[in-house]
Every structure is written in C-alpha cells, then in structure tokens.
Protein backbone atom coordinates (compact mmCIF):
# COMPACT_ATOMS: atom_id res chain seq x y z
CA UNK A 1 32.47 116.62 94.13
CA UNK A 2 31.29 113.89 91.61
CA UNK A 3 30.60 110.02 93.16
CA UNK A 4 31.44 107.42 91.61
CA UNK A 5 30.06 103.66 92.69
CA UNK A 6 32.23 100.60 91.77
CA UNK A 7 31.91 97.08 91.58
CA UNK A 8 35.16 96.46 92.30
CA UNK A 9 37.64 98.04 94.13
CA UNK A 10 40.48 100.05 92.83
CA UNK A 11 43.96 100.41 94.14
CA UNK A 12 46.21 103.31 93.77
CA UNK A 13 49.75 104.27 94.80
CA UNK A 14 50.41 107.40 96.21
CA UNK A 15 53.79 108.87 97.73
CA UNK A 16 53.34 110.10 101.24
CA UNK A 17 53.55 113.76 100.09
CA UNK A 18 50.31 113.15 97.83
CA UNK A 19 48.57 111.17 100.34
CA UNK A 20 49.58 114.71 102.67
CA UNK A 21 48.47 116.45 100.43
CA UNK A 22 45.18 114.61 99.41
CA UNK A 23 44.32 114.27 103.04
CA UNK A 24 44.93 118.89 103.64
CA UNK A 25 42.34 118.99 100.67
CA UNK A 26 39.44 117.01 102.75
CA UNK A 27 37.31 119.07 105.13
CA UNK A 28 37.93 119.41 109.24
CA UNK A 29 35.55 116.80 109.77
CA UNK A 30 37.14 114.03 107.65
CA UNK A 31 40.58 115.09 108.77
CA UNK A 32 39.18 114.01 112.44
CA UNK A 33 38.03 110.84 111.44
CA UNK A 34 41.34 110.24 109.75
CA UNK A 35 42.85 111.39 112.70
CA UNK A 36 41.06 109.00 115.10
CA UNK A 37 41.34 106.13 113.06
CA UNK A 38 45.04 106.72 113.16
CA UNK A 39 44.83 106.93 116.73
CA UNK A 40 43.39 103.32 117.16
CA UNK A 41 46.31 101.74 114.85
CA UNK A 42 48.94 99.33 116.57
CA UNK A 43 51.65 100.62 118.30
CA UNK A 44 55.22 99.29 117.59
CA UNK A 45 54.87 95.94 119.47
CA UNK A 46 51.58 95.29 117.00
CA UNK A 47 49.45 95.95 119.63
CA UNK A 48 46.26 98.31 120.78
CA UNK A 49 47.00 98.49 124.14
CA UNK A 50 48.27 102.29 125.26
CA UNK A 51 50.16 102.47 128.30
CA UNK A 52 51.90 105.65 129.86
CA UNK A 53 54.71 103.04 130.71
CA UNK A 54 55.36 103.05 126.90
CA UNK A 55 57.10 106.02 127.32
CA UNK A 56 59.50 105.06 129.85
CA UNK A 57 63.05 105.94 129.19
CA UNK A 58 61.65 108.45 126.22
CA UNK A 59 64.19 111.38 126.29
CA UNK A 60 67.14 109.60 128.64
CA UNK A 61 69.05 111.17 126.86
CA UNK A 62 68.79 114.57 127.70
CA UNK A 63 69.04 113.66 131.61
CA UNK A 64 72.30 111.34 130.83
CA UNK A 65 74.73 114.12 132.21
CA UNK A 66 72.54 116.06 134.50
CA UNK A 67 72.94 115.62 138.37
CA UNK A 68 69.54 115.24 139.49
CA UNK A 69 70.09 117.37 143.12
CA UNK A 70 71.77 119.95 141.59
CA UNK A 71 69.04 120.68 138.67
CA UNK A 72 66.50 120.40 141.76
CA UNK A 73 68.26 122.91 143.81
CA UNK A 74 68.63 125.42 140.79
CA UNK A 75 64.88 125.33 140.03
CA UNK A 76 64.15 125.76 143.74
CA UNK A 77 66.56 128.52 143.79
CA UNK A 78 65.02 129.95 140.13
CA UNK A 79 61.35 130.14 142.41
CA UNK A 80 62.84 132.91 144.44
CA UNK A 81 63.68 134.94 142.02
C-alpha cells in the first residue's frame, strides 16, 4: 500500500457498489471500525439515542390475521409432541 499526505482534502464520488466493494478489499480490522462507526450514526428521527421501543410495531404485519390464543394453544400443543 503506498501513502500519500495531502494538503488539502480530496473528494470523490463513488456508487454504493464501489464503496461495497472498496470497503470488502480493507482488512477485518478496518471493516470493524467501519462497522462501529456505522453503529453510532443517527437513527431515522436524527437522533443517537437507541431504544428497544424503536422497534415497536416492527413486523405487525405478520400477526395482522393471527388469533393470538389459538397460535398459543398450537405451540403448547407442538411441546408435546
């Protein structure tokens, strides 16, 4: 790898398959710290904070036509085989 030190900074566009791809090329350690940093970024509401209640309602959908006594009576039912 060859450094090279600037006086200025430079800017350059990438598509977010190159940056993928630039980012797959960098060793385990540096893909950590990338992936920590990302981590720490806002989350939708612009935010830092993290909050398990963030996820409420995540996957409603799923549920929307389920009776919730029956499913618990078939998984109860599944324990015994």
């Amino acid at each position: 790898m060859t450094t090279i030190t600037l006086d200025a900074p430079i800017t350059v566009t990438l598509t977010l398959e190159q940056l993928l791809e630039a980012i797959q090329q960098l060793d385990a350690k540096e893909r950590l710290i990338i992936m920590r940093e990302l981590g720490r970024s806002p989350n939708e509401n612009g935010t830092d904070e993290r909050s398990i209640l963030s996820l409420r309602g995540l996957g409603k959908e799923v549920w929307a036509d389920v009776d919730a006594n029956e499913y618990i009576e078939q998984e109860r039912d599944s324990w015994n085989g």
